[in-house]
C-alpha atoms as a PDB file:
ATOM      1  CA  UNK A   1       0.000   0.000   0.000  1.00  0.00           C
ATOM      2  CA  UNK A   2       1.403   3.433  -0.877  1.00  0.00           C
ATOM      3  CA  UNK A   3       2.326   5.760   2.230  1.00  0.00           C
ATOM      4  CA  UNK A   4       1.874   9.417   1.973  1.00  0.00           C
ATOM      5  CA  UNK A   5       3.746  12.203   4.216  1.00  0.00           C
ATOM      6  CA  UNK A   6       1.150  14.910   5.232  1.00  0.00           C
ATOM      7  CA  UNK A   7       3.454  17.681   6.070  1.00  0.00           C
ATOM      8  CA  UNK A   8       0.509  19.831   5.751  1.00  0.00           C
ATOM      9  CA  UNK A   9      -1.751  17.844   8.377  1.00  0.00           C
ATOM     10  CA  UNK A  10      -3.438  20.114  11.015  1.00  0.00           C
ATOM     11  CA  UNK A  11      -4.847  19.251  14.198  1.00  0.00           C
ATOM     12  CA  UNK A  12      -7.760  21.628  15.020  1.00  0.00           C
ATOM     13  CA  UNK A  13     -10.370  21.710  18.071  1.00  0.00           C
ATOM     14  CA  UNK A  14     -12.969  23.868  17.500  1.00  0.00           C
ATOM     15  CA  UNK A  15     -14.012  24.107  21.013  1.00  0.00           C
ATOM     16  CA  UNK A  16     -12.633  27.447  21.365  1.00  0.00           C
ATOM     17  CA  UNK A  17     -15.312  28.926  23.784  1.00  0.00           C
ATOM     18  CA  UNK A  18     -15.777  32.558  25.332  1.00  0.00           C
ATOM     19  CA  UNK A  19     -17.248  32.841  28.810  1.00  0.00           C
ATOM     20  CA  UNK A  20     -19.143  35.743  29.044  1.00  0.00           C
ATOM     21  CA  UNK A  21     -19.554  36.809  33.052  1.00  0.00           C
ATOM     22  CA  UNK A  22     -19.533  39.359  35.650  1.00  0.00           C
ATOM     23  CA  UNK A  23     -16.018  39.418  36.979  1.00  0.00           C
ATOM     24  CA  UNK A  24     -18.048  39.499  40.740  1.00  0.00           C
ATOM     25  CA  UNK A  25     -18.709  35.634  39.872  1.00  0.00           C
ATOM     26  CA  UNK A  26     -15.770  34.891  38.516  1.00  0.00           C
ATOM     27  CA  UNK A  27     -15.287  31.417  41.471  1.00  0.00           C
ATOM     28  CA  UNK A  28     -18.027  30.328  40.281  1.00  0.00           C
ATOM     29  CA  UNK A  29     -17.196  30.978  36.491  1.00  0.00           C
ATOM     30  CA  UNK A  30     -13.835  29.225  37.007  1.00  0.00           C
ATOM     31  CA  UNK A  31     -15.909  26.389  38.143  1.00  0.00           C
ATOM     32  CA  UNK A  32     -17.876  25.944  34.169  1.00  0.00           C
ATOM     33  CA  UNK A  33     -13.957  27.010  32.741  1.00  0.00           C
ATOM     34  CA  UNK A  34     -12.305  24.046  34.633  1.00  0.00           C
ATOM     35  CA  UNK A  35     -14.894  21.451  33.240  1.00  0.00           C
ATOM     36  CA  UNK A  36     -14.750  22.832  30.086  1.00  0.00           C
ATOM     37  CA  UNK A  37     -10.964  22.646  29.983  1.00  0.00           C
ATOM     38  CA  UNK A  38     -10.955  18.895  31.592  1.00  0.00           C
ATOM     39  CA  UNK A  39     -12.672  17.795  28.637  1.00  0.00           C
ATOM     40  CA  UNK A  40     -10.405  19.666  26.178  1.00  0.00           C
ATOM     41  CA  UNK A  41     -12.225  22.905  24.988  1.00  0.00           C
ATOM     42  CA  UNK A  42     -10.216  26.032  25.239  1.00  0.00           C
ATOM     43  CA  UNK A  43     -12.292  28.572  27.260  1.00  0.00           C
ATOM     44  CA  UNK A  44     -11.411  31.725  28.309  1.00  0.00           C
ATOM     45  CA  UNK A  45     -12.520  33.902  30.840  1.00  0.00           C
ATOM     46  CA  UNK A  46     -12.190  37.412  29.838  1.00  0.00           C
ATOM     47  CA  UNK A  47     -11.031  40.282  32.146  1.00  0.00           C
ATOM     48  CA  UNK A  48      -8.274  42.536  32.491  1.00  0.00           C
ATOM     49  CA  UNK A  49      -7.283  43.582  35.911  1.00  0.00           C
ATOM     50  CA  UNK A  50      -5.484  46.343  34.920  1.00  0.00           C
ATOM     51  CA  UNK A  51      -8.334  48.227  33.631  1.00  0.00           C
ATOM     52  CA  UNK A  52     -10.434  47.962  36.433  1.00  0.00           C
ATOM     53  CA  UNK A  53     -10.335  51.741  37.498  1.00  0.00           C
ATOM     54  CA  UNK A  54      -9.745  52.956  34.271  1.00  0.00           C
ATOM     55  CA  UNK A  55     -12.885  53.247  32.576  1.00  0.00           C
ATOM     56  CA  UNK A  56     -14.389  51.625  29.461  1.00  0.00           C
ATOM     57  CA  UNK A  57     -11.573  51.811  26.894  1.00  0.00           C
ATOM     58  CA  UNK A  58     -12.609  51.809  22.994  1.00  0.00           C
ATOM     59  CA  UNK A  59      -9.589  49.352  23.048  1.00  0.00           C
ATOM     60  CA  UNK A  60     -10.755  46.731  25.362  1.00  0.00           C
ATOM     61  CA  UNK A  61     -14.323  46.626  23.610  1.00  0.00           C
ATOM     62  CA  UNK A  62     -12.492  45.808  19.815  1.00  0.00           C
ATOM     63  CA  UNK A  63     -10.343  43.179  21.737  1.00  0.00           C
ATOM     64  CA  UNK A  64     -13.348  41.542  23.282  1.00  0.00           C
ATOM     65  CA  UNK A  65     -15.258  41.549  20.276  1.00  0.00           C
ATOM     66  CA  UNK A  66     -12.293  40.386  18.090  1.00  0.00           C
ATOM     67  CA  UNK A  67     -12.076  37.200  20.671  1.00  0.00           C
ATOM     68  CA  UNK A  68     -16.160  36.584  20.503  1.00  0.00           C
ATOM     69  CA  UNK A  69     -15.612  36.829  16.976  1.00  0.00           C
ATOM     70  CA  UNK A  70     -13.249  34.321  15.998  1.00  0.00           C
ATOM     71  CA  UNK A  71     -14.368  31.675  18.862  1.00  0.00           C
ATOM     72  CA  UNK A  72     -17.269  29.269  17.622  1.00  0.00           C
ATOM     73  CA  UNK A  73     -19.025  28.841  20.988  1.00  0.00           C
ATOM     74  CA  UNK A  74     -20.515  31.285  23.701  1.00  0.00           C
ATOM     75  CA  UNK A  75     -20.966  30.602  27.077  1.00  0.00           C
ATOM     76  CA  UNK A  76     -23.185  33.159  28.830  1.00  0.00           C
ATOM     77  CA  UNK A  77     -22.684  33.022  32.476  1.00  0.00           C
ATOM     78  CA  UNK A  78     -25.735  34.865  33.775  1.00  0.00           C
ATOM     79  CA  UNK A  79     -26.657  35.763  37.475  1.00  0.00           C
ATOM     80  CA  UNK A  80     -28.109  38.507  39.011  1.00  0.00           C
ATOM     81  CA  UNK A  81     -24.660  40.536  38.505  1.00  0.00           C
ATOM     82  CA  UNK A  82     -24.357  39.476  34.504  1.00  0.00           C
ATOM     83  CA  UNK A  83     -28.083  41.098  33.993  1.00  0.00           C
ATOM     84  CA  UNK A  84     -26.226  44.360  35.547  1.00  0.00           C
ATOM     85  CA  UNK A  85     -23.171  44.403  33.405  1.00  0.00           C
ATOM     86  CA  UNK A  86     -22.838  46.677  30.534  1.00  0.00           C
ATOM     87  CA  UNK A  87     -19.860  44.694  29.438  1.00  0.00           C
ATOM     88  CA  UNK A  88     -21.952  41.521  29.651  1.00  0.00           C
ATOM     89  CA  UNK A  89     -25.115  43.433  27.616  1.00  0.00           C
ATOM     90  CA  UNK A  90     -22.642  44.304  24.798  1.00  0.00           C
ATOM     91  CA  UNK A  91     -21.307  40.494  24.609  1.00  0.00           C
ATOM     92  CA  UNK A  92     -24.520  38.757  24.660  1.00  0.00           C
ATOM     93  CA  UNK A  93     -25.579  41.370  21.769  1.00  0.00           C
ATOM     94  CA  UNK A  94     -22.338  40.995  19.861  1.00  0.00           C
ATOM     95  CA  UNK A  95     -22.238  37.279  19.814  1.00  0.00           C
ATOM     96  CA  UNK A  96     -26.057  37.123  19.036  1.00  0.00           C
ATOM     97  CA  UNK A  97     -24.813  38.866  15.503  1.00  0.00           C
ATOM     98  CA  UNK A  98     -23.081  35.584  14.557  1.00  0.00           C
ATOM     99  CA  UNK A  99     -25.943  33.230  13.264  1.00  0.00           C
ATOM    100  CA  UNK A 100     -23.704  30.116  12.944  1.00  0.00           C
ATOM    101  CA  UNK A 101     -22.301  30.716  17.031  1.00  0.00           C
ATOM    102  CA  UNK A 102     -23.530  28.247  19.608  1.00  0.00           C
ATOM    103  CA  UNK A 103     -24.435  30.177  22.012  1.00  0.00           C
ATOM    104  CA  UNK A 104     -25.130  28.152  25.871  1.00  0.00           C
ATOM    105  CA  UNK A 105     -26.491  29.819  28.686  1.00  0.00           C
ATOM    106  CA  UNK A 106     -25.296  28.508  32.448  1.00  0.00           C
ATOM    107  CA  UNK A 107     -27.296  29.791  35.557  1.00  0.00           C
ATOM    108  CA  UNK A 108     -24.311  30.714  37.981  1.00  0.00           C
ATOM    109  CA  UNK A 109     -27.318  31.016  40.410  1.00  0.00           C
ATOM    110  CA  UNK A 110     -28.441  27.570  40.286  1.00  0.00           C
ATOM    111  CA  UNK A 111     -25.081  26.777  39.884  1.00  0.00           C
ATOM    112  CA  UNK A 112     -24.163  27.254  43.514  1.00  0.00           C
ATOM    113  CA  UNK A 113     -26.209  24.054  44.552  1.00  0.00           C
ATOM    114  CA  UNK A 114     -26.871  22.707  41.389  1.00  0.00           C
ATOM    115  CA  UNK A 115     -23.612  21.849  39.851  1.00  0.00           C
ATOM    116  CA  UNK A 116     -24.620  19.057  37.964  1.00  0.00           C
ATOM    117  CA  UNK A 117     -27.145  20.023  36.641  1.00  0.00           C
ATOM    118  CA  UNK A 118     -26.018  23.266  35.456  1.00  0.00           C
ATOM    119  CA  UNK A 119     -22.581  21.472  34.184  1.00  0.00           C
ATOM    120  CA  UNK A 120     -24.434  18.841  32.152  1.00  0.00           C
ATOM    121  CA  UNK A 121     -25.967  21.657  30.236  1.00  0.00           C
ATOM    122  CA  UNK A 122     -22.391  21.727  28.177  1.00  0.00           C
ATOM    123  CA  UNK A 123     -22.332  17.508  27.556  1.00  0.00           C
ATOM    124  CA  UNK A 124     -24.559  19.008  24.439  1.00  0.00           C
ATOM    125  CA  UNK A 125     -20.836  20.001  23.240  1.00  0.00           C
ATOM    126  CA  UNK A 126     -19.121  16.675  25.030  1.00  0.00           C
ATOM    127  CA  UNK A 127     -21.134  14.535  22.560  1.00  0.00           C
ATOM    128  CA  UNK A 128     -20.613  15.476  19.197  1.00  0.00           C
ATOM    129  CA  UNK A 129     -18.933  13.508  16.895  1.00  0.00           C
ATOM    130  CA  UNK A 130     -15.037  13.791  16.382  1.00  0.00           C
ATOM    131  CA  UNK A 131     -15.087  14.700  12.038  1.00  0.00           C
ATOM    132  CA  UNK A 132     -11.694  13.859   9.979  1.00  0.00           C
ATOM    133  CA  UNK A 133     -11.692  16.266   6.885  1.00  0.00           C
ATOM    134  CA  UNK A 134      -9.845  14.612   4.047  1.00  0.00           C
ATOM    135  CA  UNK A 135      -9.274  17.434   1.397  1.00  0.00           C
ATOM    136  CA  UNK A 136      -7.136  19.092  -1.022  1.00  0.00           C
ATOM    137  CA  UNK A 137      -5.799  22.277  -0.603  1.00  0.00           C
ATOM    138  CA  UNK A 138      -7.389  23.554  -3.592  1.00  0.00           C
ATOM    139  CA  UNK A 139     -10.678  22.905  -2.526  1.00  0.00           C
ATOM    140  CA  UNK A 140     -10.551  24.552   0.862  1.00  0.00           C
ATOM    141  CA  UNK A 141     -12.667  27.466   0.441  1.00  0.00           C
ATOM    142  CA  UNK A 142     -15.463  25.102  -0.293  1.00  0.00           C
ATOM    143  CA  UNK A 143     -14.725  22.890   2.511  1.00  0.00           C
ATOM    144  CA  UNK A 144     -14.830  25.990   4.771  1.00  0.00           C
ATOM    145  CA  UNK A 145     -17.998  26.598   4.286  1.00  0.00           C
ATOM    146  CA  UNK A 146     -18.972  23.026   6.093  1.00  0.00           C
ATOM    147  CA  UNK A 147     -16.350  22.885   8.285  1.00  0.00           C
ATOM    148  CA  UNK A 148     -17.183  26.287  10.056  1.00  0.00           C
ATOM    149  CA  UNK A 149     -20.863  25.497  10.015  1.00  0.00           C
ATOM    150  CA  UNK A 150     -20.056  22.232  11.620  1.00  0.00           C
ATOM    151  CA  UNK A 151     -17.252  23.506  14.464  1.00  0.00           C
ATOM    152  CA  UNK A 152     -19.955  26.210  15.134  1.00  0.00           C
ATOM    153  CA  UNK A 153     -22.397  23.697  16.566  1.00  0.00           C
ATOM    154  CA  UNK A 154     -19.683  21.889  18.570  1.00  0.00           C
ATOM    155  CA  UNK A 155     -18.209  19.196  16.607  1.00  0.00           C
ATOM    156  CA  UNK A 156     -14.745  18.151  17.319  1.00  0.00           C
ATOM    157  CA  UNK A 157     -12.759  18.890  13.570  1.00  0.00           C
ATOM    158  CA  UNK A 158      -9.134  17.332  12.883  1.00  0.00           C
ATOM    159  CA  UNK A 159      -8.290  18.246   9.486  1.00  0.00           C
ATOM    160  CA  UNK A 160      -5.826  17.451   6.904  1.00  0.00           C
ATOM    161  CA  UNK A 161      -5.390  20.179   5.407  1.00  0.00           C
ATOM    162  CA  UNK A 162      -3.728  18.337   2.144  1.00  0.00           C
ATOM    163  CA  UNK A 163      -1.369  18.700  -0.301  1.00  0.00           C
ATOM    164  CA  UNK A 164      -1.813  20.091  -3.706  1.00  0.00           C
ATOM    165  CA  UNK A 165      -2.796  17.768  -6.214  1.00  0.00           C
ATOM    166  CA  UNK A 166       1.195  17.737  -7.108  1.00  0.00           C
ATOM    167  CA  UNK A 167       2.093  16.585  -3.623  1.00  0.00           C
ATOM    168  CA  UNK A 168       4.705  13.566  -3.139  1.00  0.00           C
ATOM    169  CA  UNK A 169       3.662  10.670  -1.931  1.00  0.00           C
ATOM    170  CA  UNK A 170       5.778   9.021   0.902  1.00  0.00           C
ATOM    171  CA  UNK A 171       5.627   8.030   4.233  1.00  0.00           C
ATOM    172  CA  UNK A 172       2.450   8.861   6.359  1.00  0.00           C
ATOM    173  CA  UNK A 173       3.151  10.715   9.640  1.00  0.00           C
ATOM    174  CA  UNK A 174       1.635   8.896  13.566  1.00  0.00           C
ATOM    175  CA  UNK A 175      -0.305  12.159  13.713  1.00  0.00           C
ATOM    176  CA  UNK A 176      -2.578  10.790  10.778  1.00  0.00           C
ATOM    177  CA  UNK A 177      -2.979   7.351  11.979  1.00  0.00           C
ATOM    178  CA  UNK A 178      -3.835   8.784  15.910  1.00  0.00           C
ATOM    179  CA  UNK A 179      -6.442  11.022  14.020  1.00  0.00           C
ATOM    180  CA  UNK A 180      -8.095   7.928  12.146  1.00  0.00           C
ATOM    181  CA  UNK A 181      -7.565   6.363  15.350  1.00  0.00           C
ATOM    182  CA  UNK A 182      -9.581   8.606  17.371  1.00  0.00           C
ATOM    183  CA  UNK A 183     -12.360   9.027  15.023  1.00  0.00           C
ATOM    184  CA  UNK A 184     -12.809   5.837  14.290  1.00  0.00           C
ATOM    185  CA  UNK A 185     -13.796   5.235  18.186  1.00  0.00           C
ATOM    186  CA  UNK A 186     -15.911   8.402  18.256  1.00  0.00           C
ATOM    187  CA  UNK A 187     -16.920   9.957  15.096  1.00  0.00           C
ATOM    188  CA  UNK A 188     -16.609  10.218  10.770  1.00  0.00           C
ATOM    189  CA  UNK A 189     -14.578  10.949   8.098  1.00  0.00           C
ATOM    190  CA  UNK A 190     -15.615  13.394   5.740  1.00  0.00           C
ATOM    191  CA  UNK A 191     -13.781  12.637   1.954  1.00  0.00           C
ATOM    192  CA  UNK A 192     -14.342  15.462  -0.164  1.00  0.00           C
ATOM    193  CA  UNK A 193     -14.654  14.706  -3.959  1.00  0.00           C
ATOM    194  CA  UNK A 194     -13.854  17.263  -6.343  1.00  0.00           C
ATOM    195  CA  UNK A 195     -12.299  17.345  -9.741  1.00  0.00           C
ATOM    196  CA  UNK A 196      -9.113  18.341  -7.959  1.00  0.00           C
ATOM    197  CA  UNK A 197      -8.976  15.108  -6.217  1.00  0.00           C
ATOM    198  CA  UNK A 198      -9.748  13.122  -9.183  1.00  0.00           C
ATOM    199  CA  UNK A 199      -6.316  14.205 -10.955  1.00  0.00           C
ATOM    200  CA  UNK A 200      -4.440  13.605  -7.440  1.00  0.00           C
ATOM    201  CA  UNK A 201      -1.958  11.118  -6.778  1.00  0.00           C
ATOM    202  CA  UNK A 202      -1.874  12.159  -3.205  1.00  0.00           C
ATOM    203  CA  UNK A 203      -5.863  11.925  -2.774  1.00  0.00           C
ATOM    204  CA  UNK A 204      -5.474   8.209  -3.799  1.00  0.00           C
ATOM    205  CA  UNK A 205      -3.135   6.946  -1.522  1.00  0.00           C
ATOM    206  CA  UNK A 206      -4.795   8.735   0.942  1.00  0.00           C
ATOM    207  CA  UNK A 207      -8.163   6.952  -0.133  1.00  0.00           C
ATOM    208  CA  UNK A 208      -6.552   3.505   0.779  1.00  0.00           C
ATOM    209  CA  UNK A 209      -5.319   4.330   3.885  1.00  0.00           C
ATOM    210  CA  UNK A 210      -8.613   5.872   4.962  1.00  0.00           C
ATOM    211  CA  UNK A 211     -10.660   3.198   3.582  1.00  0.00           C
ATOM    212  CA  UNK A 212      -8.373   0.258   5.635  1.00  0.00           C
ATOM    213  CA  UNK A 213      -8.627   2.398   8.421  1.00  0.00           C
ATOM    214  CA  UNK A 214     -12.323   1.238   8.780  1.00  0.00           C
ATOM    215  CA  UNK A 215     -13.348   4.341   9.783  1.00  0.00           C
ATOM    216  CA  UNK A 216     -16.854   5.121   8.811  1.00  0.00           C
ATOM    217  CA  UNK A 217     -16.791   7.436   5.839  1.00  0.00           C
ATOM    218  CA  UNK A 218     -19.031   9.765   4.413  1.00  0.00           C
ATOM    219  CA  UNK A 219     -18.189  11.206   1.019  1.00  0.00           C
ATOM    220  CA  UNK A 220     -18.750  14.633   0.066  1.00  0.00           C
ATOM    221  CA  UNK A 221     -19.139  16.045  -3.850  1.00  0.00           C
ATOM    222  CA  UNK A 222     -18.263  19.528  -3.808  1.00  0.00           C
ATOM    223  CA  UNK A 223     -18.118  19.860  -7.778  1.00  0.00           C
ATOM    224  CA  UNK A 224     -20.253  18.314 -10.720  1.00  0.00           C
ATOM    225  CA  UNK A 225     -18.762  15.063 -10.677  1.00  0.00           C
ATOM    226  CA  UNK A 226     -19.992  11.338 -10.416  1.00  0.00           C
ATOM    227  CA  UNK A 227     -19.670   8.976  -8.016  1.00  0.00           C
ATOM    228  CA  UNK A 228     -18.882   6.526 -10.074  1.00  0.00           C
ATOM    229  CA  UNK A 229     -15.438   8.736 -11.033  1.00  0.00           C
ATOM    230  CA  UNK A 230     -14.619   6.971  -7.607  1.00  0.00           C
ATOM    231  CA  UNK A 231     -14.806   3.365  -7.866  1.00  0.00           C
ATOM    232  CA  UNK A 232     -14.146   2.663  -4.145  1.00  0.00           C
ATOM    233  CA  UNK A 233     -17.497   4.766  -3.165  1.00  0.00           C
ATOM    234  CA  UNK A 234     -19.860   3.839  -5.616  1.00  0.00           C
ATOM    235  CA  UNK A 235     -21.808   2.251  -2.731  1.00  0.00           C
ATOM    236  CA  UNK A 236     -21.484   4.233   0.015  1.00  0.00           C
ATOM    237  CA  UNK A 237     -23.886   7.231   0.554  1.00  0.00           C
ATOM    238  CA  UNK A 238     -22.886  10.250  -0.175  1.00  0.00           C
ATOM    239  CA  UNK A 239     -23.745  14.127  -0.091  1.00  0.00           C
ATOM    240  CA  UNK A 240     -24.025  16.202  -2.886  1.00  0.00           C
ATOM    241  CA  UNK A 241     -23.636  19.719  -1.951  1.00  0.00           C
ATOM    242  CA  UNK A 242     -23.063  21.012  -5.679  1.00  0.00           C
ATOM    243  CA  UNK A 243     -27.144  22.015  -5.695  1.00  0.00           C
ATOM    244  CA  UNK A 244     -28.494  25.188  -4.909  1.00  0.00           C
ATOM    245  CA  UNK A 245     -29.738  24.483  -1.301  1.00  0.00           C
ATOM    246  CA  UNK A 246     -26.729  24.601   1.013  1.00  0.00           C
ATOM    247  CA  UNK A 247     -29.129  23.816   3.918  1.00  0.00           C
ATOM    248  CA  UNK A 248     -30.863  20.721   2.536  1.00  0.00           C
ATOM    249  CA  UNK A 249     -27.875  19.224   1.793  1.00  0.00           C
ATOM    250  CA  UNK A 250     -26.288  20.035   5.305  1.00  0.00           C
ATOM    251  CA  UNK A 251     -29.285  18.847   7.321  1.00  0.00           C
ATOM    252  CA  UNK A 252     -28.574  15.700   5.291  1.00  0.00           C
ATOM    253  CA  UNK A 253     -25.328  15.542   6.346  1.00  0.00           C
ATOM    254  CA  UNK A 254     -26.052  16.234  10.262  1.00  0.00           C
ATOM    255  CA  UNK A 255     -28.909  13.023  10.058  1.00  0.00           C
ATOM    256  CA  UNK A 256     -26.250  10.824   8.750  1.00  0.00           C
ATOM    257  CA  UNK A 257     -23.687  11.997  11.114  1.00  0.00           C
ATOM    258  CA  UNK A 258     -26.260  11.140  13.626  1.00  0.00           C
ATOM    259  CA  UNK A 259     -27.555   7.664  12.318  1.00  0.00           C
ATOM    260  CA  UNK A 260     -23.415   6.665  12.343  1.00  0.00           C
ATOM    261  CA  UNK A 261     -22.927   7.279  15.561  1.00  0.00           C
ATOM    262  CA  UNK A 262     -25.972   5.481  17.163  1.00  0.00           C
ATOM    263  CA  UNK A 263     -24.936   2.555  15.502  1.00  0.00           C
ATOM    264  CA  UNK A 264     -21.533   2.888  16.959  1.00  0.00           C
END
């Protein structure tokens, strides 16, 4: 079997989460940050000490917003002290104008003597599926346009980012057998079949490792091809998301997601 070397390959958790909060509740904050950490999401808890007795700074609202912005999940903290934050008004507000952000709310009330239950509010982003992107880096403006949709309601993405369709084919690195690995025991692979990756040495080889892998697979046309252009996946369902109606085909794509894993 030919080995490939994916130089390229990316590791990416989208669990990059913003914790919106009075900083009078911040124990209690630190409390939803450490469980969200413990099961690997990167959350952050947002306040400068430094400011605290110098006003509201034009600067400190762009870097908060910049932060909301480019983190796919908001955790809204509220209490009695978040309804009576400005700064907390303005996140809630900001992150609102996202449509694709998950957006959670915790009760830091309850919280205080009902952990559990409060906590288990976030095993909604515990239990999505790991996804494996397989792609070439030609194609990744298309695949963007999933990926981000997907990461913004939670699921775990490792992606290999590819080579061109020129790429070398040599030795694949651990890092792309621990990611098969992984997903395999908890989630998909998304192949992405374009007429990019019908000209590509490199998209071959990678096709036989993923396929012996015996991950589940889910292939993905992103141009006007047919399956049958793919021998290996002529019967394996697919999505088509060369129509018109990005959101039929993506609903499509969550229910099969779904159906895998319950049959895991």
């Amino acid at each position: 079997m030919s080995k490939i070397n994916l130089t390229n390959w990316k590791y990416e958790e989208d669990g990059w989460v913003f914790l919106s909060h009075s900083h009078k509740d911040q124990e209690e904050v630190k409390i939803v940050r450490n469980y969200l950490e413990e099961n690997n999401f990167n959350a952050i808890m947002y306040y400068l000490h430094c400011f605290r007795d110098r006003g509201e700074k034009p600067e400190i609202q762009e870097l908060i917003e910049c932060e909301i912005k480019s983190r796919n999940i908001f955790v809204l903290c509220d209490s009695d002290n978040a309804k009576q934050s400005d700064w907390v008004k303005r996140e809630i507000t900001y992150a609102r104008s996202f449509s694709e952000k998950k957006i959670i709310t915790i009760d830091i009330e309850k919280l205080k003597y009902q952990k559990a239950t409060q906590l288990s509010i976030l095993d909604e982003l515990m239990n999505k599926s790991t996804l494996f992107l397989s792609y070439l880096s030609e194609d990744k403006p298309r695949v963007n346009k999933i990926s981000n949709k997907l990461a913004s309601l939670g699921f775990k993405i490792l992606k290999d980012t590819g080579h061109s369709k020129y790429g070398k084919s040599e030795n694949i690195s651990q890092q792309i057998y621990n990611a098969l690995h992984e997903v395999k025991n908890q989630g998909v692979v998304l192949l992405f079949l374009s007429k990019h990756s019908k000209e590509s040495h490199y998209f071959w080889n990678e096709k036989e490792v993923i396929i012996n892998s015996g991950n589940y697979i889910i292939p993905i046309l992103i141009d006007r091809i047919n399956i049958n252009d793919f021998p290996a996946f002529r019967n394996y369902k697919y999505i088509d998301f060369t129509h018109t109606d990005f959101e039929k085909s993506f609903s499509l794509l969550l229910q099969m997601i779904k159906t895998i894993k319950e049959n895991k």
